[in-house]
C-alpha atoms as a PDB file:
ATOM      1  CA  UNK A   1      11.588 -47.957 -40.924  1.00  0.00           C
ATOM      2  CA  UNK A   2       7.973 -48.134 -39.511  1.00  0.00           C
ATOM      3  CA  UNK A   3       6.142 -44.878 -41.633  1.00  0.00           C
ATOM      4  CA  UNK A   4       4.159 -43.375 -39.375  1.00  0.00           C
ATOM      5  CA  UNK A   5       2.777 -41.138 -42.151  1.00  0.00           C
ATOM      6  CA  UNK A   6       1.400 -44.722 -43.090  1.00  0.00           C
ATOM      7  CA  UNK A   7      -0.003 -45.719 -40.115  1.00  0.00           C
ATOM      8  CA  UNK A   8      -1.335 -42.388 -39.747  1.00  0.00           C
ATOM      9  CA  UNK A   9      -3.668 -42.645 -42.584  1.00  0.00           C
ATOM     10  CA  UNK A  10      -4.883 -46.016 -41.929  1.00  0.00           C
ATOM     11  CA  UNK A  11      -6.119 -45.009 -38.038  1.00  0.00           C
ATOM     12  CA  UNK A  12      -7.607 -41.495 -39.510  1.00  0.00           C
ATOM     13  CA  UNK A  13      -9.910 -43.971 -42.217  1.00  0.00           C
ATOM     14  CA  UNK A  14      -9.708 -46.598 -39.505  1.00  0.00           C
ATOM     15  CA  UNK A  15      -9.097 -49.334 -42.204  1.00  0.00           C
ATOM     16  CA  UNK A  16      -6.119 -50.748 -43.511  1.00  0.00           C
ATOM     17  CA  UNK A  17      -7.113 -51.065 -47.077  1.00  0.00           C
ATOM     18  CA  UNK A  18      -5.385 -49.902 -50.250  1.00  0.00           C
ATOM     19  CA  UNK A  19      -6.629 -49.467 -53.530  1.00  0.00           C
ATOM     20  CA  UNK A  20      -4.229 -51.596 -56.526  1.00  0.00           C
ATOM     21  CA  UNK A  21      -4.300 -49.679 -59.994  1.00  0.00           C
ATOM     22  CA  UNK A  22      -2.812 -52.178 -62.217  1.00  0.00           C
ATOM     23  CA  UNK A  23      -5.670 -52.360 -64.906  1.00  0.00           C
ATOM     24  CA  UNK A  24      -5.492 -54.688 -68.012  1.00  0.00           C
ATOM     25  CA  UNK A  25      -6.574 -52.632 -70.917  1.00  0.00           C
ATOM     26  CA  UNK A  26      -9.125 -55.672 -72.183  1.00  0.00           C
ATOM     27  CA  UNK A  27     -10.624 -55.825 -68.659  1.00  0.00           C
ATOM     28  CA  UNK A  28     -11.707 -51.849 -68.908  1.00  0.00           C
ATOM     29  CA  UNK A  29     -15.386 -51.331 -70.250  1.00  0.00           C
ATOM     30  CA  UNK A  30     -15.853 -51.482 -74.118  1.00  0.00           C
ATOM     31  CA  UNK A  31     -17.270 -48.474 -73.906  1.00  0.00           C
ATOM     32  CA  UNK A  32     -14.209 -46.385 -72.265  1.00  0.00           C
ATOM     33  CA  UNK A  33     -11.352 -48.125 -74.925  1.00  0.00           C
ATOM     34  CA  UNK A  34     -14.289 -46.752 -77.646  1.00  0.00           C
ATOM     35  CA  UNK A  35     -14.411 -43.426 -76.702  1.00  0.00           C
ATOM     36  CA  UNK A  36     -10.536 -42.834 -76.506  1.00  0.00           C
ATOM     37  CA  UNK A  37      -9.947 -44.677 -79.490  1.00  0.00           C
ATOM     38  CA  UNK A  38     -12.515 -42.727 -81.870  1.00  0.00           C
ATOM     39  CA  UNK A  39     -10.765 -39.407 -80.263  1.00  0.00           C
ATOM     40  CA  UNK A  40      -7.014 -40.750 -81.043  1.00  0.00           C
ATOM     41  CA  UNK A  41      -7.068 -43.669 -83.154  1.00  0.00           C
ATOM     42  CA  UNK A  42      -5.731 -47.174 -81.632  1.00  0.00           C
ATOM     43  CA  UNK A  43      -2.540 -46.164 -80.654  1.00  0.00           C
ATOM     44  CA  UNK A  44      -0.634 -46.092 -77.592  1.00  0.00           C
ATOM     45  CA  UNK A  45      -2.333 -42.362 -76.530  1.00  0.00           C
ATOM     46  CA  UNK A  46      -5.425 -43.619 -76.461  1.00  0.00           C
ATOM     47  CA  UNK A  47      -4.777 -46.603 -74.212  1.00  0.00           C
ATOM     48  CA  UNK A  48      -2.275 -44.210 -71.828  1.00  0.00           C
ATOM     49  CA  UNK A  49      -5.658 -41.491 -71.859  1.00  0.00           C
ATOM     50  CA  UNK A  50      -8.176 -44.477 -71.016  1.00  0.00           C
ATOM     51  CA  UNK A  51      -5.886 -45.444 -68.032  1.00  0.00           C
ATOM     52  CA  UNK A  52      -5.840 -42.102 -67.167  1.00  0.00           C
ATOM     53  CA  UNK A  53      -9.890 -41.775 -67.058  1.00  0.00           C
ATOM     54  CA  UNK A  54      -9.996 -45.100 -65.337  1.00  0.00           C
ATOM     55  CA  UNK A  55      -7.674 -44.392 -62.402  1.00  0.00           C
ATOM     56  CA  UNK A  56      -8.953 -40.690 -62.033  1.00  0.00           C
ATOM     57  CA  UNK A  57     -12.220 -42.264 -61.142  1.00  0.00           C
ATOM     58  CA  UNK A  58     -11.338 -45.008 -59.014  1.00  0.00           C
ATOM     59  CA  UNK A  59      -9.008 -42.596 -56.926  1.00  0.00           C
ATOM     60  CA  UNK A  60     -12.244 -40.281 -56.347  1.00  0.00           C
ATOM     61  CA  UNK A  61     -13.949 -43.602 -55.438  1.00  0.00           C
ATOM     62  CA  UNK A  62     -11.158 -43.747 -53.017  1.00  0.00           C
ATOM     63  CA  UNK A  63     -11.019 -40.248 -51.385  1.00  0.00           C
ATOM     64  CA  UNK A  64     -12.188 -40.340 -47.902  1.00  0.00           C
ATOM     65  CA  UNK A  65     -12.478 -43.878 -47.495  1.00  0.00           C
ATOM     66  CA  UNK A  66      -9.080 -45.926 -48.033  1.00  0.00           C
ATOM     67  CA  UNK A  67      -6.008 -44.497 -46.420  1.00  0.00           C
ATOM     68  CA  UNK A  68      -3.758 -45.319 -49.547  1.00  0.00           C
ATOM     69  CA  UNK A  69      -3.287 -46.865 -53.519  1.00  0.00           C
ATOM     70  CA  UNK A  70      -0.670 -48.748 -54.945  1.00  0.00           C
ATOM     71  CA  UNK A  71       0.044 -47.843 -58.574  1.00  0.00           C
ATOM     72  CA  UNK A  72       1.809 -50.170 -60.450  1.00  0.00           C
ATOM     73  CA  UNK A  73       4.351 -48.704 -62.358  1.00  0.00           C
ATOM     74  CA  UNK A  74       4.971 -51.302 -65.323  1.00  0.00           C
ATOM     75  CA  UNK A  75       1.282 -50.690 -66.560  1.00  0.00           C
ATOM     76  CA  UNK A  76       1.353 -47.062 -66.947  1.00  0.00           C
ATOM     77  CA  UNK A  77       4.608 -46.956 -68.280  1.00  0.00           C
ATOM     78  CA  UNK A  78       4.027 -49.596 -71.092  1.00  0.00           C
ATOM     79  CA  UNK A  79       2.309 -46.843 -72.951  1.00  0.00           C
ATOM     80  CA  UNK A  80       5.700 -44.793 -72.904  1.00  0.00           C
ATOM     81  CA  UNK A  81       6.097 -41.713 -72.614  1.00  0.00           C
ATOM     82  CA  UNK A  82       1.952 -40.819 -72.589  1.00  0.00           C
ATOM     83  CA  UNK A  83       2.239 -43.727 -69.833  1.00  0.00           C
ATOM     84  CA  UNK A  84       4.876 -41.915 -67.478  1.00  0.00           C
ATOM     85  CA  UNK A  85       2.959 -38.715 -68.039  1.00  0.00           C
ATOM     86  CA  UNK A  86      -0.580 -40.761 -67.098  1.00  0.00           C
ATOM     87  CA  UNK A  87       1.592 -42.356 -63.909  1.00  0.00           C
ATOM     88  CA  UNK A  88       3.041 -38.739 -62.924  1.00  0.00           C
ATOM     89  CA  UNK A  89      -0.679 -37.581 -62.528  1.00  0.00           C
ATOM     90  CA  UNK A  90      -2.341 -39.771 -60.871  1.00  0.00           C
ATOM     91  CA  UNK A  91       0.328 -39.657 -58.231  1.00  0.00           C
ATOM     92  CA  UNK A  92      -0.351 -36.123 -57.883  1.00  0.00           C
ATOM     93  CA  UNK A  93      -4.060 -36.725 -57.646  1.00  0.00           C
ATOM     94  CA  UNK A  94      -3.759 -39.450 -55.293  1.00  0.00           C
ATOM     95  CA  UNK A  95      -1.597 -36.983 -53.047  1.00  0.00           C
ATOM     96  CA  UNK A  96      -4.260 -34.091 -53.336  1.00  0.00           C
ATOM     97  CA  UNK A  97      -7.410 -36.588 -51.938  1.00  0.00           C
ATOM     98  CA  UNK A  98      -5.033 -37.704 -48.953  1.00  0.00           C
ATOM     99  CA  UNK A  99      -3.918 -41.072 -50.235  1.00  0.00           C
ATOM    100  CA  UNK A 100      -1.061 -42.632 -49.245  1.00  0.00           C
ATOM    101  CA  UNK A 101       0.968 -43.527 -52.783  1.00  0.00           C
ATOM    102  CA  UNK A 102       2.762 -46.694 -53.346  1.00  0.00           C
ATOM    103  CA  UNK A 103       4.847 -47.221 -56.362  1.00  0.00           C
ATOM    104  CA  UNK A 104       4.984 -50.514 -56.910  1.00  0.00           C
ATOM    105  CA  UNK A 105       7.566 -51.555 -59.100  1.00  0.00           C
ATOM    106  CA  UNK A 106       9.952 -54.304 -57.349  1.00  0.00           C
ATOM    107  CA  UNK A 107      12.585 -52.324 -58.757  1.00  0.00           C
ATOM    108  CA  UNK A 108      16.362 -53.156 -57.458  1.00  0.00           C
ATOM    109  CA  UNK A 109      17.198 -48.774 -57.741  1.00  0.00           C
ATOM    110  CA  UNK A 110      14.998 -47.374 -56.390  1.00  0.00           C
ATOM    111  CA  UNK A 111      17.022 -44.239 -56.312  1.00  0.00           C
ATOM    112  CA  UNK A 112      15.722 -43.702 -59.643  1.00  0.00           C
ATOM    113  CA  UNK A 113      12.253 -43.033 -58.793  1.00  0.00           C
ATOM    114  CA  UNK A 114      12.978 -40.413 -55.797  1.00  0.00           C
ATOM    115  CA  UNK A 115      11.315 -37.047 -57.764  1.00  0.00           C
ATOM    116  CA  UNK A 116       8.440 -39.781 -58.506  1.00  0.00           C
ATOM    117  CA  UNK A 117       6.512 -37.467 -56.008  1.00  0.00           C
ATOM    118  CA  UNK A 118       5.588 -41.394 -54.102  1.00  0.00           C
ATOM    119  CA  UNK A 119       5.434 -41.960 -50.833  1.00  0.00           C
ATOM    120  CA  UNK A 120       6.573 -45.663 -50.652  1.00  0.00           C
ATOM    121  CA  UNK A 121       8.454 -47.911 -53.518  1.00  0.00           C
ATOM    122  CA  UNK A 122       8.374 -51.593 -53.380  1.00  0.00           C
ATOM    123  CA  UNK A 123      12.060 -52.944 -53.837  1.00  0.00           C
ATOM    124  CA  UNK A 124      14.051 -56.505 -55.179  1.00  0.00           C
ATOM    125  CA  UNK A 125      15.821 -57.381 -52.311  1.00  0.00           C
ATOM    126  CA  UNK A 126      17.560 -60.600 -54.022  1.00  0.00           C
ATOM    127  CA  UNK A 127      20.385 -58.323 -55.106  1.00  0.00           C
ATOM    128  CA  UNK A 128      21.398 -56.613 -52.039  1.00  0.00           C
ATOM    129  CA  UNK A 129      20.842 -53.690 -49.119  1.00  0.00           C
ATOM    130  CA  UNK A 130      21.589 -51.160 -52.014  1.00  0.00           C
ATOM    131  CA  UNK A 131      18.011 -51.687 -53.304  1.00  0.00           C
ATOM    132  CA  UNK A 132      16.894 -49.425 -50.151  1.00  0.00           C
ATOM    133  CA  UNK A 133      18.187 -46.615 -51.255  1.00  0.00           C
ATOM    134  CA  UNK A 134      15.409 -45.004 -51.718  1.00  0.00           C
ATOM    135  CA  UNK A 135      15.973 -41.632 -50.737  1.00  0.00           C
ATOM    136  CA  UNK A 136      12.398 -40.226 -48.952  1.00  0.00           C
ATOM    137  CA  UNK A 137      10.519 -42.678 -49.702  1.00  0.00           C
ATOM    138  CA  UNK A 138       9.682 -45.958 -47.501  1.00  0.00           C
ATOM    139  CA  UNK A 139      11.432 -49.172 -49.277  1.00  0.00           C
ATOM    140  CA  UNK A 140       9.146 -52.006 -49.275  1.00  0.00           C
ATOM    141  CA  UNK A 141      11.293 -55.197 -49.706  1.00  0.00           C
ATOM    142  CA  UNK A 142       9.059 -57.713 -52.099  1.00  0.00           C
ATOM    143  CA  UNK A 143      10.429 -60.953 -49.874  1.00  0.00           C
ATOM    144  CA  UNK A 144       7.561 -63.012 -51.721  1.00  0.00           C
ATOM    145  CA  UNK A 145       5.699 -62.118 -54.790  1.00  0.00           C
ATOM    146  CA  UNK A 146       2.917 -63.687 -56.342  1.00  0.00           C
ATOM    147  CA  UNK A 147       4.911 -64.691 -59.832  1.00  0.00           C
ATOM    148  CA  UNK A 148       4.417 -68.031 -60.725  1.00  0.00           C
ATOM    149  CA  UNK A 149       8.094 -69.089 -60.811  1.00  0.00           C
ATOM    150  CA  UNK A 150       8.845 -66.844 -57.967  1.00  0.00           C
ATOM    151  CA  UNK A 151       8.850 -69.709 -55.223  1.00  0.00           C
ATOM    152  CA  UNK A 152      11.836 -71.626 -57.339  1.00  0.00           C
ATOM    153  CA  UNK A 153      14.025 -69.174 -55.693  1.00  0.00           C
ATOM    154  CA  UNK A 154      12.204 -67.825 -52.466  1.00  0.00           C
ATOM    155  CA  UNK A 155      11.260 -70.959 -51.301  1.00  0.00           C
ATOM    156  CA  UNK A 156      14.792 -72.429 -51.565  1.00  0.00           C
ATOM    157  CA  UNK A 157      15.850 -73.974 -48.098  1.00  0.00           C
ATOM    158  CA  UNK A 158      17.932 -71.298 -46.235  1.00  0.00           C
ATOM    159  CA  UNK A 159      19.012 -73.040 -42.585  1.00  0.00           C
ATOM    160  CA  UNK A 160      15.963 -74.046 -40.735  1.00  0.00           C
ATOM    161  CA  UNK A 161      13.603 -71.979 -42.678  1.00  0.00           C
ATOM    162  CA  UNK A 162      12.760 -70.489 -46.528  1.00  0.00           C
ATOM    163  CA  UNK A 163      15.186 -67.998 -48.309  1.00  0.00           C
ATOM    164  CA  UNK A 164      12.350 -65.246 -48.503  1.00  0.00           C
ATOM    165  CA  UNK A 165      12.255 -65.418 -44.463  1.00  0.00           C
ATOM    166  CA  UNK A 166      15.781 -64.872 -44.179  1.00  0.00           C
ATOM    167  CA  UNK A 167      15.598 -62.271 -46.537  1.00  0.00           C
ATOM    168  CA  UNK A 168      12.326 -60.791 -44.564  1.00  0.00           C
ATOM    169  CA  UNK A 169      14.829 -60.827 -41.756  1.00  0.00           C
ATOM    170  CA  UNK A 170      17.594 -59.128 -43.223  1.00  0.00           C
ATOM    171  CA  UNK A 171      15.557 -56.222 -45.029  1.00  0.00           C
ATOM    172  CA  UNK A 172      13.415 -55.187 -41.950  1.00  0.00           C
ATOM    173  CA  UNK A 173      17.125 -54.739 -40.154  1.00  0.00           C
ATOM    174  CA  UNK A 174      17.703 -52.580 -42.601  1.00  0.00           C
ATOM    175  CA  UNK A 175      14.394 -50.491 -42.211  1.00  0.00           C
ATOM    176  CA  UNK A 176      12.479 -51.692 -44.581  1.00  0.00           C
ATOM    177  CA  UNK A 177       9.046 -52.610 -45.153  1.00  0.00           C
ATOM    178  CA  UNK A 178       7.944 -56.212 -45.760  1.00  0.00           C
ATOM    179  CA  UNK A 179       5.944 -56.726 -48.520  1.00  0.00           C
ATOM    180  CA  UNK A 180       4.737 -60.860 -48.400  1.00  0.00           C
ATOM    181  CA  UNK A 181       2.263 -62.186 -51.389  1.00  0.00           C
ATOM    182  CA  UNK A 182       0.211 -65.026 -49.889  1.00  0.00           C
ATOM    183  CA  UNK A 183      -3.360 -65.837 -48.943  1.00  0.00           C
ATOM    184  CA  UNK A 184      -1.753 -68.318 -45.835  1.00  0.00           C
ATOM    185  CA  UNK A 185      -2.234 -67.227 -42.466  1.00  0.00           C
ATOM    186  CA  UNK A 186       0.937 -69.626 -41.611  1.00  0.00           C
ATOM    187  CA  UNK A 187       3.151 -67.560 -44.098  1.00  0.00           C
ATOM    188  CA  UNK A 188       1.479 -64.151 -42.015  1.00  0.00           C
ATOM    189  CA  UNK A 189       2.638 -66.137 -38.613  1.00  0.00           C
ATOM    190  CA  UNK A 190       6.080 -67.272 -40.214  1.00  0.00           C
ATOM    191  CA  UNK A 191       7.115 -63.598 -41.230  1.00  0.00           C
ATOM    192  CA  UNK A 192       5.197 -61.464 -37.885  1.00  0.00           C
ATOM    193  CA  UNK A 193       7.543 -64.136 -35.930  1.00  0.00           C
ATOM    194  CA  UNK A 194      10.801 -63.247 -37.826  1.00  0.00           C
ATOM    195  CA  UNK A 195      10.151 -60.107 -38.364  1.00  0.00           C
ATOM    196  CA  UNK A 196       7.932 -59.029 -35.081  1.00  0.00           C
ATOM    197  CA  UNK A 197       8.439 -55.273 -35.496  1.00  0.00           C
ATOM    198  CA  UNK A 198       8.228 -54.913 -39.303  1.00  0.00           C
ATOM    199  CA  UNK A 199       5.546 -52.896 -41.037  1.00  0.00           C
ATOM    200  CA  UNK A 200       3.741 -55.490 -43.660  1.00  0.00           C
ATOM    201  CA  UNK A 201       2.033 -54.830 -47.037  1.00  0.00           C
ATOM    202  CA  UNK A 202       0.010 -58.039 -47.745  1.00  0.00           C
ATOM    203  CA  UNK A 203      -1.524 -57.734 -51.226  1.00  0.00           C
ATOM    204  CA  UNK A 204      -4.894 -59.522 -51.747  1.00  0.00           C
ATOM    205  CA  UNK A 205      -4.863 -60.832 -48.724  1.00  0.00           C
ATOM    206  CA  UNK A 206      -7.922 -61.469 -47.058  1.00  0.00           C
ATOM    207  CA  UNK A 207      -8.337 -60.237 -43.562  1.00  0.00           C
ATOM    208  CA  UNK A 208      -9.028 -63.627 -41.711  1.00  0.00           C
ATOM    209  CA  UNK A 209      -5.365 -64.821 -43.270  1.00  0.00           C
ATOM    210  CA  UNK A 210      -3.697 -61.802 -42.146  1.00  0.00           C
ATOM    211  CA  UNK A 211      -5.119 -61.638 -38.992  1.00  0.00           C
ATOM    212  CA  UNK A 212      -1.370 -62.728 -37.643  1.00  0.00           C
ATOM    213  CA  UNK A 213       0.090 -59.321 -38.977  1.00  0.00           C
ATOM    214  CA  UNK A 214      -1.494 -57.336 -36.859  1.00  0.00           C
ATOM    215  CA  UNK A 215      -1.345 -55.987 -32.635  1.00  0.00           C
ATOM    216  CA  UNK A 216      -4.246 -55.465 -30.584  1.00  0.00           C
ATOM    217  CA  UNK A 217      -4.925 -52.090 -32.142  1.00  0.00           C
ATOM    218  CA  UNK A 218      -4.673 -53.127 -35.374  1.00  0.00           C
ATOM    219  CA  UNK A 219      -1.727 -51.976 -36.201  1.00  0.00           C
ATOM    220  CA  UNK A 220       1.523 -52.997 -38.522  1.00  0.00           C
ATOM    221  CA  UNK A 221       0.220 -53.949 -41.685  1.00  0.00           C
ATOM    222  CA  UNK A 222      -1.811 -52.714 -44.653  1.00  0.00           C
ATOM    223  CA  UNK A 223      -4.221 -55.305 -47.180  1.00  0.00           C
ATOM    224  CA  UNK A 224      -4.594 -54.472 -50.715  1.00  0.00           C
ATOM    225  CA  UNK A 225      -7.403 -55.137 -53.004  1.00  0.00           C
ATOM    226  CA  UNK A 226      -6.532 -55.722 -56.850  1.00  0.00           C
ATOM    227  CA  UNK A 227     -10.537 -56.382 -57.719  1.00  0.00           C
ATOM    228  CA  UNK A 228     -11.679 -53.215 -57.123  1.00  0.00           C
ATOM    229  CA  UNK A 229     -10.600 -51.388 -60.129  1.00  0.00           C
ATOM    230  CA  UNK A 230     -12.853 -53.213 -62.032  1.00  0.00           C
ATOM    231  CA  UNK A 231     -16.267 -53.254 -59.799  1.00  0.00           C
ATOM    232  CA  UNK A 232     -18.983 -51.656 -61.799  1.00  0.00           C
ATOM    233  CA  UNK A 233     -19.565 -49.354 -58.676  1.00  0.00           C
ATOM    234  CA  UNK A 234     -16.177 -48.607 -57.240  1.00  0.00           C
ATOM    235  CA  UNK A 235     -17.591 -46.666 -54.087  1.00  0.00           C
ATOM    236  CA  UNK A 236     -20.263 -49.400 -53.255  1.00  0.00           C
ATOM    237  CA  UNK A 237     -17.425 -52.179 -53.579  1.00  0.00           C
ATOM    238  CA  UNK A 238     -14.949 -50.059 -51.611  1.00  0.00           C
ATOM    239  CA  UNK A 239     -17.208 -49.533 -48.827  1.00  0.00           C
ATOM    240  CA  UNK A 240     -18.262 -53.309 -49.050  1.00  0.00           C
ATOM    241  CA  UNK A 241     -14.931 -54.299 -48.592  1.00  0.00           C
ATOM    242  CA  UNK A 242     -14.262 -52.233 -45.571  1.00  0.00           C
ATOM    243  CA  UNK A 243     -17.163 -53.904 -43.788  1.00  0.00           C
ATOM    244  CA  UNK A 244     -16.056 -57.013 -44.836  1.00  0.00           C
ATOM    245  CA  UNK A 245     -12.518 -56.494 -43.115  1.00  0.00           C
ATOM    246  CA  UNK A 246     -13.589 -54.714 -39.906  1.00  0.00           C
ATOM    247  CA  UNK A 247     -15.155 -58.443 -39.035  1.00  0.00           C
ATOM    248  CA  UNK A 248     -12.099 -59.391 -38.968  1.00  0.00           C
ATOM    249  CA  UNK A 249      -9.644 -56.191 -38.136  1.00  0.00           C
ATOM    250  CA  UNK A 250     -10.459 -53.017 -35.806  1.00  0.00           C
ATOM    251  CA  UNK A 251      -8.220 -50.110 -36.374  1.00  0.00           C
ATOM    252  CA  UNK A 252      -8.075 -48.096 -33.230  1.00  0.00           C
END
């Protein structure tokens, strides 16, 4: 299921960059945890309305200048129900400066999360097809993730080649989206070769490594940058970053 919607967005801001909002609460500024705090007392409201502050202002960091964000889902929602509320917004305000929304959350029903208002969901394939069932939205099958004990099961030998390959395989059959955690060009080669027609999210992935992911128009795949939430000067970093790629990427 190549999203042209997608694509769309990352040839009109002719980079193939998303913003990741998956803050740590310890890693915001002293000063931001303070001021929510004082106003609501440590609780889980004033964490849920310092994530809210925080994204707002990344996302108009964003606006004009990155063709999507990935939110990740587990963060906002560990605040409960101040969390979902936080998570429902900034999805809306993503939406109304153009971006592109991915939820991530590597969930295995995605059919849960269809009035979500997102645009994409990242998916568990290890437990089946049924996992794309994700009613408008674009499943992104999670072949490889970046968890620590992750490779005990997606690097098991599968025939001539790793399980998460095979799976790769399997899922973009289906439709889906590939989404491959590594910072190896020869993973990039590996899953472009299995999966040749796939569209690929590779999170913080530099552009030199995923070079492989992309044609000669610089097409197929979209990069994602976890470090910029916390730059001191989101729309300096942002724009630093998209030089930084186009050395390596042109978007035409």
């Amino acid at each position: 299921m190549f999203d042209m919607e997608l694509q769309r967005r990352i040839r009109e801001r002719k980079t193939p960059l998303a913003l990741v909002l998956d803050p740590e609460a310890e890693r915001l500024s002293e000063k931001l945890r303070k001021n929510f705090i004082d106003m609501f007392g440590d609780t889980p409201m004033a964490q849920a309305e310092a994530l809210r502050y925080h994204g707002t202002g990344l996302l108009d960091a964003a606006a004009g200048k990155l063709p999507a964000v990935v939110l990740q889902g587990e963060t906002y929602l560990s605040c409960g129900m101040m969390g979902a509320d936080v998570l429902a917004n900034l999805i809306s305000a993503a939406h109304a400066k153009g971006l592109y929304v991915i939820l991530d959350m590597n969930t295995g029903a995605a059919a849960r999360w269809a009035d979500s208002g997102a645009d994409g969901i990242t998916v568990c394939p290890y437990g089946g097809s049924d996992c794309l069932n994700a009613g408008e939205m674009l499943p992104i099958a999670a072949v490889r993730t970046a968890d620590s004990s992750g490779g005990q099961v997606q690097n098991l030998l599968a025939g001539d080649r790793a399980l998460w390959l095979t799976v790769a395989e399997q899922m973009a059959r289906r439709g889906a989206a590939l989404s491959v955690a590594t910072g190896y060009s020869l993973d990039v080669k590996d899953v472009r070769r299995v999966c040749p027609n796939a569209f690929l999210l590779l999170p913080d992935c530099d552009g030199e490594n995923a070079l492989p992911a992309f044609d000669e128009l610089g097409h197929g795949a979209l990069l994602t940058d976890s470090t910029l939430q916390y730059a001191a000067d989101p729309a300096a970093a942002i724009e630093e970053r998209i030089r930084e790629l186009k050395q390596w990427v042109t978007v035409v």
